[in-house]
C-alpha atoms as a PDB file:
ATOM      1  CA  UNK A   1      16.685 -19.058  25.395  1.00  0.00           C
ATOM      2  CA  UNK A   2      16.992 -15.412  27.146  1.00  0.00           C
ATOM      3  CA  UNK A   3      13.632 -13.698  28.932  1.00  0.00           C
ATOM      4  CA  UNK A   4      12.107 -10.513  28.052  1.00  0.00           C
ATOM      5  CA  UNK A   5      14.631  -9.239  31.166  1.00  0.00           C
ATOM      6  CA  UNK A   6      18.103  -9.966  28.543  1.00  0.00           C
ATOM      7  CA  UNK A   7      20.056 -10.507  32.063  1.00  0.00           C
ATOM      8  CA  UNK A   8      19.185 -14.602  31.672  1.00  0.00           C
ATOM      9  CA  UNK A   9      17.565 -14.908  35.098  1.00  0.00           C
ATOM     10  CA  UNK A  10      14.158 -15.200  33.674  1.00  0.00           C
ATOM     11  CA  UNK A  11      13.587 -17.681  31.001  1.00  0.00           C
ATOM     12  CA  UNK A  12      10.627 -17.969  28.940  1.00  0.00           C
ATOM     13  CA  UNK A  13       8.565 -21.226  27.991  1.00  0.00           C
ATOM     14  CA  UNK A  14       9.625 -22.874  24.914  1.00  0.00           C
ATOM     15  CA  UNK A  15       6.097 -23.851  24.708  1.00  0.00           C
ATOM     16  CA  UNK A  16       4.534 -20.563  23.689  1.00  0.00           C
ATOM     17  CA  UNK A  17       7.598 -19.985  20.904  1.00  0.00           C
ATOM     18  CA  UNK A  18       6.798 -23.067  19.619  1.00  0.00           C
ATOM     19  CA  UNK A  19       3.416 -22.069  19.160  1.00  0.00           C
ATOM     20  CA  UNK A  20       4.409 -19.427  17.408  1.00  0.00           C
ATOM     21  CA  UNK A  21       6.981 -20.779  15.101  1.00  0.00           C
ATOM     22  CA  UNK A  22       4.726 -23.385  13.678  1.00  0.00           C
ATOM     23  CA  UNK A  23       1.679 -21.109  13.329  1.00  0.00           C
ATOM     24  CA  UNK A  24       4.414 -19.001  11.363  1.00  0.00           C
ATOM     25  CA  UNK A  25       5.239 -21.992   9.190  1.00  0.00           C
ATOM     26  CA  UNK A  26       1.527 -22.862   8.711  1.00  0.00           C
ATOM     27  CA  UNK A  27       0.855 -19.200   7.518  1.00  0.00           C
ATOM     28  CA  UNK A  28       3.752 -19.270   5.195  1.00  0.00           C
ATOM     29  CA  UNK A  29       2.859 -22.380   4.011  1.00  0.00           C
ATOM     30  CA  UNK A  30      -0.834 -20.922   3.226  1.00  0.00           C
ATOM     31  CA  UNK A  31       0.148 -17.937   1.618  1.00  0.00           C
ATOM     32  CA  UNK A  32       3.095 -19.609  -1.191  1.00  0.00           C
ATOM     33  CA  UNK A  33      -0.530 -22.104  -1.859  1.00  0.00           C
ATOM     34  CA  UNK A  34      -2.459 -18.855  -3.451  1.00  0.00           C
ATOM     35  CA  UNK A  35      -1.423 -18.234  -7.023  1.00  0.00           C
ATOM     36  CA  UNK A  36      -1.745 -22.302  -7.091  1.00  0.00           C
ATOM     37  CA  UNK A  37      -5.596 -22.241  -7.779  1.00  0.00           C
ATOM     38  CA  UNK A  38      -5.882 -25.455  -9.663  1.00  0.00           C
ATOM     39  CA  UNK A  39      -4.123 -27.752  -6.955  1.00  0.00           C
ATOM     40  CA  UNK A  40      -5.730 -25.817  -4.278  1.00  0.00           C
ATOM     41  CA  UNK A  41      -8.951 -27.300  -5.153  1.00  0.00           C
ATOM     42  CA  UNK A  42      -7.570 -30.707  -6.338  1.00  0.00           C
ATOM     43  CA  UNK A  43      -6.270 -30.839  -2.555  1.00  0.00           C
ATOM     44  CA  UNK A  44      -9.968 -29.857  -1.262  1.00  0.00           C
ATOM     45  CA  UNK A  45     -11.769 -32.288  -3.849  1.00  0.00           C
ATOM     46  CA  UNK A  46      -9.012 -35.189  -2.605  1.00  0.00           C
ATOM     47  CA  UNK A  47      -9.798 -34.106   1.272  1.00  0.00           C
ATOM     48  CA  UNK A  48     -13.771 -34.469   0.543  1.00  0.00           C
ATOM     49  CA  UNK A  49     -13.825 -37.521  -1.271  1.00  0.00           C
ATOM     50  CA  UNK A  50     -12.191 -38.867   2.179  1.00  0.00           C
ATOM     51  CA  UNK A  51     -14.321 -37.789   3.587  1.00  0.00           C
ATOM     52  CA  UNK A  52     -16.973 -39.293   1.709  1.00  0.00           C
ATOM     53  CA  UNK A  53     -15.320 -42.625   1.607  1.00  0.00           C
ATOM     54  CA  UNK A  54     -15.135 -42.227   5.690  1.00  0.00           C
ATOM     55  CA  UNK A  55     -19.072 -41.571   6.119  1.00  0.00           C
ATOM     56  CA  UNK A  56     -19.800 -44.126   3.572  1.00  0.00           C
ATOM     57  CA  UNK A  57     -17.262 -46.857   5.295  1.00  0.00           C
ATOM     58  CA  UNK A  58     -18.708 -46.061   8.647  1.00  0.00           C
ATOM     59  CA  UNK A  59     -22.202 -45.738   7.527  1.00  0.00           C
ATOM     60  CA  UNK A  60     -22.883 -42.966   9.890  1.00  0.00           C
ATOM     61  CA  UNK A  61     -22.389 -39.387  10.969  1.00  0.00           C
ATOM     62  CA  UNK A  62     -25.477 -38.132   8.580  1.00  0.00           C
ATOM     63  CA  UNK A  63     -25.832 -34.991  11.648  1.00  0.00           C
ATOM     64  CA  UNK A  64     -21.916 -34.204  11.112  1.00  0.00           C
ATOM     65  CA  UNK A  65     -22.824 -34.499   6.972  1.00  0.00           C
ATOM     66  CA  UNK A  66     -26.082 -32.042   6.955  1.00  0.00           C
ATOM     67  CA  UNK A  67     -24.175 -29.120   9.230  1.00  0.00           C
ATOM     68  CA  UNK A  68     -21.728 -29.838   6.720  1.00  0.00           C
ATOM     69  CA  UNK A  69     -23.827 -28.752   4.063  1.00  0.00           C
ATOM     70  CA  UNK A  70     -25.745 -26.393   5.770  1.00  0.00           C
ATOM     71  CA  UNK A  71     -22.151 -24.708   6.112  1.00  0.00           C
ATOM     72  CA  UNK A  72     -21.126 -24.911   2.671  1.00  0.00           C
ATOM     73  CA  UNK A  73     -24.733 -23.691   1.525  1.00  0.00           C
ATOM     74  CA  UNK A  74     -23.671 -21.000   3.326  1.00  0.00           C
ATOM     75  CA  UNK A  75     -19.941 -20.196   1.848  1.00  0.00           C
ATOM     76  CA  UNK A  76     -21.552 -20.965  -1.275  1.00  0.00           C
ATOM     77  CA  UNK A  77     -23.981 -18.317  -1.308  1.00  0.00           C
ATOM     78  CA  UNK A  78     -21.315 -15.707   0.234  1.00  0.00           C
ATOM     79  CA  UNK A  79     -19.262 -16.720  -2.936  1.00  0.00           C
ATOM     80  CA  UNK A  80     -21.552 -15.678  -5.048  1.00  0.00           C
ATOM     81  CA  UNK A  81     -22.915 -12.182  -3.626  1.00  0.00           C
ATOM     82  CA  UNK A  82     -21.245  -8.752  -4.182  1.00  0.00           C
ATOM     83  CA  UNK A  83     -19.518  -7.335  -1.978  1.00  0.00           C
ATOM     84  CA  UNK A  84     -22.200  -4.501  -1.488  1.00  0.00           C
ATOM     85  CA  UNK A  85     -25.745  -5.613  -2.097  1.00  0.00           C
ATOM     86  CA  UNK A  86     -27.795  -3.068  -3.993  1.00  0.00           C
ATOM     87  CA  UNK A  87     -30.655  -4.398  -2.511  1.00  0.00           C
ATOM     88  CA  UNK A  88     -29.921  -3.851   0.930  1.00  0.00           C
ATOM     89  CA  UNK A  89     -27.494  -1.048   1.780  1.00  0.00           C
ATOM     90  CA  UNK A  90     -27.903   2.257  -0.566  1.00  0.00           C
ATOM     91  CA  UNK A  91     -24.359   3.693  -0.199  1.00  0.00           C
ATOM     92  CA  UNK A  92     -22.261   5.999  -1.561  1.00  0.00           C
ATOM     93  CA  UNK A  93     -19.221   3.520  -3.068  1.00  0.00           C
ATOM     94  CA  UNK A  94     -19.309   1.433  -6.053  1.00  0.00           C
ATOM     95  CA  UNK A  95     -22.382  -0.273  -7.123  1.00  0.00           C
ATOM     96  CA  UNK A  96     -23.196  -2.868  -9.787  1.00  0.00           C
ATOM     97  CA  UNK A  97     -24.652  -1.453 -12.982  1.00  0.00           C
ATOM     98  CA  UNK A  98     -28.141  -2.051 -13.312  1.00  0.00           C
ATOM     99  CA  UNK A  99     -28.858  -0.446 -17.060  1.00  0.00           C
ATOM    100  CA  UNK A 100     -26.745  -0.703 -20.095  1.00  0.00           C
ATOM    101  CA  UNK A 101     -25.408   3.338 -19.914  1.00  0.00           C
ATOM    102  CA  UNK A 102     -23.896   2.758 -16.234  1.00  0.00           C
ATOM    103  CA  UNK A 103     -20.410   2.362 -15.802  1.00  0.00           C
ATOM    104  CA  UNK A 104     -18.785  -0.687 -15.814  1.00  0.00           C
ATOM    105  CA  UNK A 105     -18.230  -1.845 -11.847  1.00  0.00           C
ATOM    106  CA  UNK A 106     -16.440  -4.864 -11.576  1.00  0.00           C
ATOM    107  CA  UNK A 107     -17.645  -8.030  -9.217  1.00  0.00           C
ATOM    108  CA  UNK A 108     -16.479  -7.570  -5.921  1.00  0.00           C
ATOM    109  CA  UNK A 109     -16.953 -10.474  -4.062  1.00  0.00           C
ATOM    110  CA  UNK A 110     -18.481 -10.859  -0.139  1.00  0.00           C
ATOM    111  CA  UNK A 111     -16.185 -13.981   0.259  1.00  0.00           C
ATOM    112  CA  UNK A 112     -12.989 -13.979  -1.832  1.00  0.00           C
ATOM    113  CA  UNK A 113     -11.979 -17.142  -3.565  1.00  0.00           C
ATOM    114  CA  UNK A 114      -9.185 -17.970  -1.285  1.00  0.00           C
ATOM    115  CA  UNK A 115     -11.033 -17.570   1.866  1.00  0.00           C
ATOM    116  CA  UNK A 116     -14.107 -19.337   0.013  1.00  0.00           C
ATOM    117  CA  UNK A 117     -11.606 -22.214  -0.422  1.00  0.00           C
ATOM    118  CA  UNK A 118     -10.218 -22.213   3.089  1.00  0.00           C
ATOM    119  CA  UNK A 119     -13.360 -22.317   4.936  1.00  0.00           C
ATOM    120  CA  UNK A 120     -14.440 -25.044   2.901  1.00  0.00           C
ATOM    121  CA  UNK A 121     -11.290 -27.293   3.387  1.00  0.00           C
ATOM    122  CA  UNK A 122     -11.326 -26.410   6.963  1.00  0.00           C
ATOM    123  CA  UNK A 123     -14.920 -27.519   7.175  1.00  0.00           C
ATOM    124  CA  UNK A 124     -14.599 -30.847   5.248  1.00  0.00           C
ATOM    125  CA  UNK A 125     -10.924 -31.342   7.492  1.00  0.00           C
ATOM    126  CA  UNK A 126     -12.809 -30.523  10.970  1.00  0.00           C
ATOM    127  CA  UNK A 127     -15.959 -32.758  10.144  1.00  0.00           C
ATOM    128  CA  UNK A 128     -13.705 -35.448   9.308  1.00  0.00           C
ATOM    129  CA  UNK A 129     -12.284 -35.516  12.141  1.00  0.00           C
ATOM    130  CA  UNK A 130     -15.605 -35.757  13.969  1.00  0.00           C
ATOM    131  CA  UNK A 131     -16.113 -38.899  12.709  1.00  0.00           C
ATOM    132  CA  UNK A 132     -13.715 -40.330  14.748  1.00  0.00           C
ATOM    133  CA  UNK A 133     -15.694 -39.370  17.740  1.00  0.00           C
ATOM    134  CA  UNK A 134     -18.812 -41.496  18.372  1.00  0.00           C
ATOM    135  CA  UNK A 135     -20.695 -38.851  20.474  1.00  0.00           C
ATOM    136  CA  UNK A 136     -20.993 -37.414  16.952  1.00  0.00           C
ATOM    137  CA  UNK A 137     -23.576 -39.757  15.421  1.00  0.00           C
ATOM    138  CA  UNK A 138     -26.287 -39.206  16.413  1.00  0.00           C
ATOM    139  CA  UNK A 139     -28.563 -41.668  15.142  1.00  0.00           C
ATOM    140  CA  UNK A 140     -31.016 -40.455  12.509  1.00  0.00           C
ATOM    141  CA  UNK A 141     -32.887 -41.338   8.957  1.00  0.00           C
ATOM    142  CA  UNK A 142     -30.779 -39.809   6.923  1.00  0.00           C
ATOM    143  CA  UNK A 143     -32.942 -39.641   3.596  1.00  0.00           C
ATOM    144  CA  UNK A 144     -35.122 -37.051   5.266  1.00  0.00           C
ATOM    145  CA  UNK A 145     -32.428 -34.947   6.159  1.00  0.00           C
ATOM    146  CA  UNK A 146     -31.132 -35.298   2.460  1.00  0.00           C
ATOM    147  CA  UNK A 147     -34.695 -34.072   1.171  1.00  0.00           C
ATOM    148  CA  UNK A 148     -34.798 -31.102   3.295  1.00  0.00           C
ATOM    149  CA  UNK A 149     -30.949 -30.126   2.397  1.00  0.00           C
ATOM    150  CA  UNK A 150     -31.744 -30.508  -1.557  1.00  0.00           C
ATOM    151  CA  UNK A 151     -35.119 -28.562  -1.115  1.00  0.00           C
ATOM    152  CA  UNK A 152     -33.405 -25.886   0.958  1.00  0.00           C
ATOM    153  CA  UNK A 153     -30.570 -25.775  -1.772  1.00  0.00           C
ATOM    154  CA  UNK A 154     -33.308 -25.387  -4.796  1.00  0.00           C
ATOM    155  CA  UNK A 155     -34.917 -22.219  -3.070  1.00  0.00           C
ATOM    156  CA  UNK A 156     -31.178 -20.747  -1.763  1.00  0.00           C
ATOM    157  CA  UNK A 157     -30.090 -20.984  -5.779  1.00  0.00           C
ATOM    158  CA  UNK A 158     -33.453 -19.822  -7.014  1.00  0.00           C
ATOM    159  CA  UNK A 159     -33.368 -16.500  -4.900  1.00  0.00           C
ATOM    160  CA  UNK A 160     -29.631 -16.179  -5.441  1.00  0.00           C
ATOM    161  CA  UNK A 161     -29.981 -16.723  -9.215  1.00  0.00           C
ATOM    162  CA  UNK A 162     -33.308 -14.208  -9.163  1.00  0.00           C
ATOM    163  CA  UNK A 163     -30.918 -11.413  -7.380  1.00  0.00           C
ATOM    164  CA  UNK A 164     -28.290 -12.650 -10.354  1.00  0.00           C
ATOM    165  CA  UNK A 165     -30.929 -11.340 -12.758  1.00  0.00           C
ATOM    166  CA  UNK A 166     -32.607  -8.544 -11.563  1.00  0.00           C
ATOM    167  CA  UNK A 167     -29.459  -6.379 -11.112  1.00  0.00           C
ATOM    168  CA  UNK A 168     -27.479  -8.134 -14.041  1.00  0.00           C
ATOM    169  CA  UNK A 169     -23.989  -9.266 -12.362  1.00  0.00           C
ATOM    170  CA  UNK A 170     -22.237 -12.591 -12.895  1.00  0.00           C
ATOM    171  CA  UNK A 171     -20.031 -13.839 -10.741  1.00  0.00           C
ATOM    172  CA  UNK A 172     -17.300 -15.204 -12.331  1.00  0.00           C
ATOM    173  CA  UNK A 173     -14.502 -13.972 -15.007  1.00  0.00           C
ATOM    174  CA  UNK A 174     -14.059 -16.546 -17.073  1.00  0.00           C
ATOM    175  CA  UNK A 175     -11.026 -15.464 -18.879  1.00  0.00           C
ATOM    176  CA  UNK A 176     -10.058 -12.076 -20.257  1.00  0.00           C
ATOM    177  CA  UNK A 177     -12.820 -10.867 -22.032  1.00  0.00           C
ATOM    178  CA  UNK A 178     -11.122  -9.920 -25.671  1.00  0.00           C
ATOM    179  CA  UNK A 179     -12.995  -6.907 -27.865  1.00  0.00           C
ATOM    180  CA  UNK A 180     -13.052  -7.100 -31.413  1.00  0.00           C
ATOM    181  CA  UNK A 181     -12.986  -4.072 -33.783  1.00  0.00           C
ATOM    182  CA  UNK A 182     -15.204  -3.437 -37.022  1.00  0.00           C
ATOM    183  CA  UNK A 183     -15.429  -6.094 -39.209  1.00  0.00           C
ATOM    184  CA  UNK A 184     -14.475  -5.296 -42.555  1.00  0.00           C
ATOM    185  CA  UNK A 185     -17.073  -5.812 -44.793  1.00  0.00           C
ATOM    186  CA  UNK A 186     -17.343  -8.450 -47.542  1.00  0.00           C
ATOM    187  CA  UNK A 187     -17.313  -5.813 -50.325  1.00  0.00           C
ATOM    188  CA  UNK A 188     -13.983  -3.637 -49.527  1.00  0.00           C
ATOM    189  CA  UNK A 189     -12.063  -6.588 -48.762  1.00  0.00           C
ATOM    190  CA  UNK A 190     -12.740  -8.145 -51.819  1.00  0.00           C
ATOM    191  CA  UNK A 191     -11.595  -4.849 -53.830  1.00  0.00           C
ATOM    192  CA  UNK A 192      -7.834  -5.247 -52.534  1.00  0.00           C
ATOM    193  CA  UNK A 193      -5.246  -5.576 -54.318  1.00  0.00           C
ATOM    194  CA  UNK A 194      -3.096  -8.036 -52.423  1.00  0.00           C
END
């Protein structure tokens, strides 16, 4: 392997190339898993069960579970918020309709899907690994933190779904949405002569 230099008296590391190469690989990798929806959240339902099963198995690591959660609260409620929050920031680009004469905006997301799904199967990979490490459970009563994580999750929703309502947006597409025309009426289909 040649330097920067081209003459061959100064060779570079292998070490940072390799770096490189397999960062390159990850990446590409990454980006042929994104029209692949479906399995990408198969894979992320498979990784969390483990680690489920692991934290169950171990009976432990209820500190590593709650920032867990806490985390995914978190990507959960920048999943579901626009892009540009009419509440907050007044500006000048697209907004989300708030009366039935505006024009039709569509949902821009604050957190795309794909990085939504990322962060979250980073998270669950990273905390599973943590429970290999002992200095990670910390010894606690777990029930109580459960109780404060379900109470904190009620109130998130509630104010999320309240915002939801007040300026009229949902965030998903489920399917194309398919217009019908008039309907013929009963009477002038029944005077046909077919």
């Amino acid at each position: 392997m040649e330097g920067i230099g081209g003459d061959g008296a100064s060779v570079a590391s292998p070490l940072p190339q390799w770096g490189h190469d397999a960062w390159r690989m990850y990446q590409y990798y990454l980006d042929k898993t994104t029209p692949h929806t479906a399995y990408r959240w198969i894979g992320t339902l498979v990784v969390a069960a483990l680690y489920c099963l692991r934290v169950y198995y171990v009976q432990g690591f209820y500190i590593v579970s709650y920032g867990l959660g806490i985390y995914l609260l978190n990507l959960l409620i920048g999943f579901l918020s626009p892009l540009v929050d009419p509440e907050i920031e007044a500006s000048d680009g697209p907004l989300l309709p708030t009366k039935g004469s505006d024009e039709f905006k569509p949902f821009i997301r604050r957190l795309p899907e794909f990085k939504f799904w990322y962060s979250m199967t980073k998270a669950f990979c990273i905390a599973f690994v943590m429970t290999f490490f002992s200095l990670f459970d910390v010894p606690v009563f777990w029930p109580i933190l459960l109780c404060y994580w379900i109470v904190l999750f009620v109130l998130t929703m509630r104010r999320q779904i309240a915002h939801m309502i007040k300026y009229k947006y949902i965030p998903f597409n489920i399917g194309k949405q398919k217009y019908t025309g008039k309907k013929a009426s009963a009477s002038s289909s029944g005077s046909r002569g077919d």
